[in-house]
Protein backbone atom coordinates (compact mmCIF):
# COMPACT_ATOMS: atom_id res chain seq x y z
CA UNK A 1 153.22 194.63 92.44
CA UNK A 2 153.16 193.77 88.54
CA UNK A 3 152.08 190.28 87.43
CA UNK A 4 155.62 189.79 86.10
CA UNK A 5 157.05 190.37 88.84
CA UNK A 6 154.67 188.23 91.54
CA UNK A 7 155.33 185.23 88.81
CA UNK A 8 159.54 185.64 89.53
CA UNK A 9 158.93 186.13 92.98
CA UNK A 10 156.79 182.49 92.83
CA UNK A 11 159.06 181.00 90.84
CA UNK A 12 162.48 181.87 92.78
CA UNK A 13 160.39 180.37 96.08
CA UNK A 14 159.48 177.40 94.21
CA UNK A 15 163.33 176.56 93.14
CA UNK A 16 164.08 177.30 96.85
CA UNK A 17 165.39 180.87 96.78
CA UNK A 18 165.88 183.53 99.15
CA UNK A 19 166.00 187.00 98.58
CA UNK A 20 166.79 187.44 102.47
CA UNK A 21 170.58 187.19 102.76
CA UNK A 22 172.23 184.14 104.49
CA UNK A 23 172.97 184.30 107.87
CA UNK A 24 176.65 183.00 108.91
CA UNK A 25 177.04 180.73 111.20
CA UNK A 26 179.89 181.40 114.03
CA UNK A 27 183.03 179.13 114.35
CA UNK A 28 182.64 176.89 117.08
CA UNK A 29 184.91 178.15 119.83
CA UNK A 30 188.69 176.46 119.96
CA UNK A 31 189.44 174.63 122.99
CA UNK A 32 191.86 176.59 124.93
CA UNK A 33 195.23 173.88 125.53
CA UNK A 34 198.36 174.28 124.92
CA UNK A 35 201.14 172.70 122.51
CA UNK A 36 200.26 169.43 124.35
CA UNK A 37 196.47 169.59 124.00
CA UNK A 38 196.73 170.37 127.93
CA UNK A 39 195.34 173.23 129.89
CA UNK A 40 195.93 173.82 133.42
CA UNK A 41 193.50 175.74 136.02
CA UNK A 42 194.52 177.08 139.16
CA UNK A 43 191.27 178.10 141.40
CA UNK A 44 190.26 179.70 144.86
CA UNK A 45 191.47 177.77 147.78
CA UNK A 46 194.11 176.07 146.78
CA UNK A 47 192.14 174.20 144.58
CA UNK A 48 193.96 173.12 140.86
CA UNK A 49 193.11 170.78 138.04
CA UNK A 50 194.49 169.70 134.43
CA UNK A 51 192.38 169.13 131.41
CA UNK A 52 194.02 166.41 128.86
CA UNK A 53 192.36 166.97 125.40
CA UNK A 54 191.95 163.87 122.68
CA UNK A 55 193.17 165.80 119.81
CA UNK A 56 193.23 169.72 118.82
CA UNK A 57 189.59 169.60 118.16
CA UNK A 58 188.69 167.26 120.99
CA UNK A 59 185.86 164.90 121.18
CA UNK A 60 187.01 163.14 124.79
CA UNK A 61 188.97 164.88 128.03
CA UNK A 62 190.39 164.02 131.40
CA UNK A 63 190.12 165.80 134.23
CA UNK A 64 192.38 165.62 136.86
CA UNK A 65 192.35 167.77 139.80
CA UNK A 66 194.42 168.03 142.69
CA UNK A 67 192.22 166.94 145.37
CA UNK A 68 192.94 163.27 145.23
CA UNK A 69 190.15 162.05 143.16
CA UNK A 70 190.21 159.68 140.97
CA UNK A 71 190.19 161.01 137.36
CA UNK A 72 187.04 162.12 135.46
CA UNK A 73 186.34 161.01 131.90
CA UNK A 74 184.32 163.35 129.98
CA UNK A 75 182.85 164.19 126.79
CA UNK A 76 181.98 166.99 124.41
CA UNK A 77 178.86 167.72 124.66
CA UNK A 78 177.45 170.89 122.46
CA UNK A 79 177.11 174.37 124.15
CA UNK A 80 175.05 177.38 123.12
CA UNK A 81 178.30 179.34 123.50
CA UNK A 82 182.37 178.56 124.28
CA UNK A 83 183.00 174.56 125.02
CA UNK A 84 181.49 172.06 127.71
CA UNK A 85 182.68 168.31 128.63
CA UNK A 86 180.65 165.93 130.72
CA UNK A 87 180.38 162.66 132.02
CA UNK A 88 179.82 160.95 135.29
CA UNK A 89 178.09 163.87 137.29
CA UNK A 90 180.45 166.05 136.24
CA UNK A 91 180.30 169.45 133.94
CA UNK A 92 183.55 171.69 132.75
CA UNK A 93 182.32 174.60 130.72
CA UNK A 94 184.29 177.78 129.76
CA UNK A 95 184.04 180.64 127.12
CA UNK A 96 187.58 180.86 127.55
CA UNK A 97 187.40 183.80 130.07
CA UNK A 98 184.91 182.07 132.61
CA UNK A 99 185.07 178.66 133.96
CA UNK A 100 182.57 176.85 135.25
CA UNK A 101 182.70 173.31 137.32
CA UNK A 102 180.40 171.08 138.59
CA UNK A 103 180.05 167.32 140.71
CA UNK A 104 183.70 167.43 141.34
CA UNK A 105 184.70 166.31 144.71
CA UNK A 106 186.89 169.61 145.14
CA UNK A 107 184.41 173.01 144.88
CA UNK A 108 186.63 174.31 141.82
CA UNK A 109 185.77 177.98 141.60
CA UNK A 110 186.82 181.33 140.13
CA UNK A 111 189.42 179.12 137.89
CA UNK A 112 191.54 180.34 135.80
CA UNK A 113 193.80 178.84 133.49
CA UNK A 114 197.66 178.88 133.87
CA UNK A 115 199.60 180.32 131.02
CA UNK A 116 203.16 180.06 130.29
């Protein structure tokens, strides 16, 4: 490598640039509600709950299932991949294909959610 160009190289590190293209970040995944910032989940066994959504990009949800417990508040909490809520022992995660569910009083599983 010339002098002339080891002395560009140094200097475009020094200033604090890359020759190595940027890497995009993905989109965080959109909730999956619908018009009412609802979604619905119907599971094995009978077993059925309703997400309620703060807003279209929600920081806070209720849970409510259909197995007579009281309500679950949760929050956003960040995920690797798709979108997780938590709070009081309990987890909702879901890439919007799989959902998962955890410390709810009702064993919620192989839920999907209810459209139309």
């Amino acid at each position: 490598m010339s002098a002339s160009r080891v002395t560009c190289v140094a200097l475009a590190l020094s200033l604090g640039v890359s020759t190595a293209p940027a890497l995009a970040q993905p989109a965080p995944m959109k909730v999956p509600m619908n018009d009412f910032n609802q979604a619905f989940y119907r599971c094995d066994a009978g077993g059925a709950f309703m997400m309620s959504y703060d807003a279209d990009d929600p920081a806070k949800a209720e849970m409510a299932g259909n197995d007579g417990a009281k309500p679950h508040q949760l929050k956003r909490t960040p995920a690797a991949n798709g979108v997780e809520f938590t709070g009081g022992g309990v987890r909702f995660w879901t890439d919007g294909k799989t959902v998962v569910v955890e410390g709810a009083k009702a064993p919620f599983k192989n839920c999907k959610m209810k459209t139309g």
